[in-house]
C-alpha atoms as a PDB file:
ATOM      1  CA  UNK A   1       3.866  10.756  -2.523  1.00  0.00           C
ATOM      2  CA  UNK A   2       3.403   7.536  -4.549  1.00  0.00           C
ATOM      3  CA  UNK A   3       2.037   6.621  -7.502  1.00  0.00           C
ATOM      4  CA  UNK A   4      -1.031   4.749  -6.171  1.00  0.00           C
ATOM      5  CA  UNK A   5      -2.368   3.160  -2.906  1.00  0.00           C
ATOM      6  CA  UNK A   6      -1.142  -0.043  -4.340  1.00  0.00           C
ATOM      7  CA  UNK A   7       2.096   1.350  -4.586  1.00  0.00           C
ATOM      8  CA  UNK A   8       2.029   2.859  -0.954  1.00  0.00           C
ATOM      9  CA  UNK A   9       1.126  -0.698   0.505  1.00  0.00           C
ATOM     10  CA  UNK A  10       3.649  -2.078  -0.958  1.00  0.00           C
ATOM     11  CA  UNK A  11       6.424  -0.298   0.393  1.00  0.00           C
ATOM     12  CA  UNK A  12       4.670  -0.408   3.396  1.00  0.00           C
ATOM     13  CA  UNK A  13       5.322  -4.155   3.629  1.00  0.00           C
ATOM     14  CA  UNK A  14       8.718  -4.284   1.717  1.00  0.00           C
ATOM     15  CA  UNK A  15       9.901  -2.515   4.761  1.00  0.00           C
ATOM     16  CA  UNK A  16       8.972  -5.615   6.362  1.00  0.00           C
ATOM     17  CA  UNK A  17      10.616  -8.685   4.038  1.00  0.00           C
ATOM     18  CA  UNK A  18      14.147  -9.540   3.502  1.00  0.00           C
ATOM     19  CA  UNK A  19      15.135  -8.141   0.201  1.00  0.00           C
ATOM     20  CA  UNK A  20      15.778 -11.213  -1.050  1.00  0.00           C
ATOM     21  CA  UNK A  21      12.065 -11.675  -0.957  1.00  0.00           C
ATOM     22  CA  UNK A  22      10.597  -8.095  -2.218  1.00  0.00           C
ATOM     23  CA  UNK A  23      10.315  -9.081  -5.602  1.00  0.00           C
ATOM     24  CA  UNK A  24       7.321 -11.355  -4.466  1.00  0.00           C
ATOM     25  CA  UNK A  25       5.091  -8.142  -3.785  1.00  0.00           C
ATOM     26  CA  UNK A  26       5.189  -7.537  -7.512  1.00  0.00           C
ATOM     27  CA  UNK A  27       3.411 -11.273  -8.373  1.00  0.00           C
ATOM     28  CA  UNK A  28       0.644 -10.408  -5.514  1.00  0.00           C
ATOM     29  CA  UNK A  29      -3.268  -9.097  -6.453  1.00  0.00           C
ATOM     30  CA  UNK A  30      -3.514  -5.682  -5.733  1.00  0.00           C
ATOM     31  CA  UNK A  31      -7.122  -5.946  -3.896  1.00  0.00           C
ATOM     32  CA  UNK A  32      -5.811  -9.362  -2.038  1.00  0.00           C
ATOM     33  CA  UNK A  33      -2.508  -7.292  -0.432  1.00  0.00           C
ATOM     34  CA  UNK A  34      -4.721  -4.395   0.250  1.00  0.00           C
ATOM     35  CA  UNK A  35      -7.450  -6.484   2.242  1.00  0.00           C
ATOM     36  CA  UNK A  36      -4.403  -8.462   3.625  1.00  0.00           C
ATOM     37  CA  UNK A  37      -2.697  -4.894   4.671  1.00  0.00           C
ATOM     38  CA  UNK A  38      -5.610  -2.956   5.844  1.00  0.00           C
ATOM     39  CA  UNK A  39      -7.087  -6.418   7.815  1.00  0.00           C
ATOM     40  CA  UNK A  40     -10.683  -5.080   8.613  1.00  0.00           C
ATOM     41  CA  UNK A  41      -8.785  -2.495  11.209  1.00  0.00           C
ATOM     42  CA  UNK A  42      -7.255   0.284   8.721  1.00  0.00           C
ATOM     43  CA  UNK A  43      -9.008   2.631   6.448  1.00  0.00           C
ATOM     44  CA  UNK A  44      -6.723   3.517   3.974  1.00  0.00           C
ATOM     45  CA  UNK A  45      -7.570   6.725   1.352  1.00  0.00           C
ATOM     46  CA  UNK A  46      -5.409   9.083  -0.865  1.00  0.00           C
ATOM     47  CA  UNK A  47      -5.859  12.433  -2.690  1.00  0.00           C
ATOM     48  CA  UNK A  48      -4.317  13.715  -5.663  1.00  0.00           C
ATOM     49  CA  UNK A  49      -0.943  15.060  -5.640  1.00  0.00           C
ATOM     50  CA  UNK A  50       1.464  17.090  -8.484  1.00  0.00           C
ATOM     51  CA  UNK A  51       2.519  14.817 -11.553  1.00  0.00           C
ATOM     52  CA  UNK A  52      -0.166  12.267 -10.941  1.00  0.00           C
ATOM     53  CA  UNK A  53       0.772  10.907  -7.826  1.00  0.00           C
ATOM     54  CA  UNK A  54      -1.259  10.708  -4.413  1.00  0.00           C
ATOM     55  CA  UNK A  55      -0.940  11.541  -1.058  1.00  0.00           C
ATOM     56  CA  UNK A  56      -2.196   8.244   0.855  1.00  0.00           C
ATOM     57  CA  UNK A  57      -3.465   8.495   4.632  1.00  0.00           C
ATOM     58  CA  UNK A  58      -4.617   5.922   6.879  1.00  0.00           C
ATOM     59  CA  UNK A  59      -6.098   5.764   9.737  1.00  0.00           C
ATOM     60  CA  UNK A  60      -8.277   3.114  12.373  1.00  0.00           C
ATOM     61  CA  UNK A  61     -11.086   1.399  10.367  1.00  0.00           C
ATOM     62  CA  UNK A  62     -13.886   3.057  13.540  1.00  0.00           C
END
């Protein structure tokens, strides 16, 4: 569960960097790393979860 779908993607990607360079995913747009992320081919959605958090799925944009 996360917080948001922002939040999601960005762990998503951290998973990805050097963590010497995670702290750059904080100083990116939200929208911009989400269009970046989901690149035309992902559909990404969440639902509500306990304590205000989300589930977030994805899946293939067709």
């Amino acid at each position: 569960m996360w917080a948001s779908e922002d939040e999601y993607i960005r762990e998503q990607i951290a998973e990805h960097l050097p963590r010497f360079l995670v702290w750059l995913l904080a100083r990116c747009d939200p929208e911009r790393l989400c269009a970046g992320y989901t690149a035309g081919r992902l559909r990404l959605w969440s639902t509500p979860a306990p304590h205000g958090r989300v589930h977030v799925y994805e899946s293939d944009a067709q």
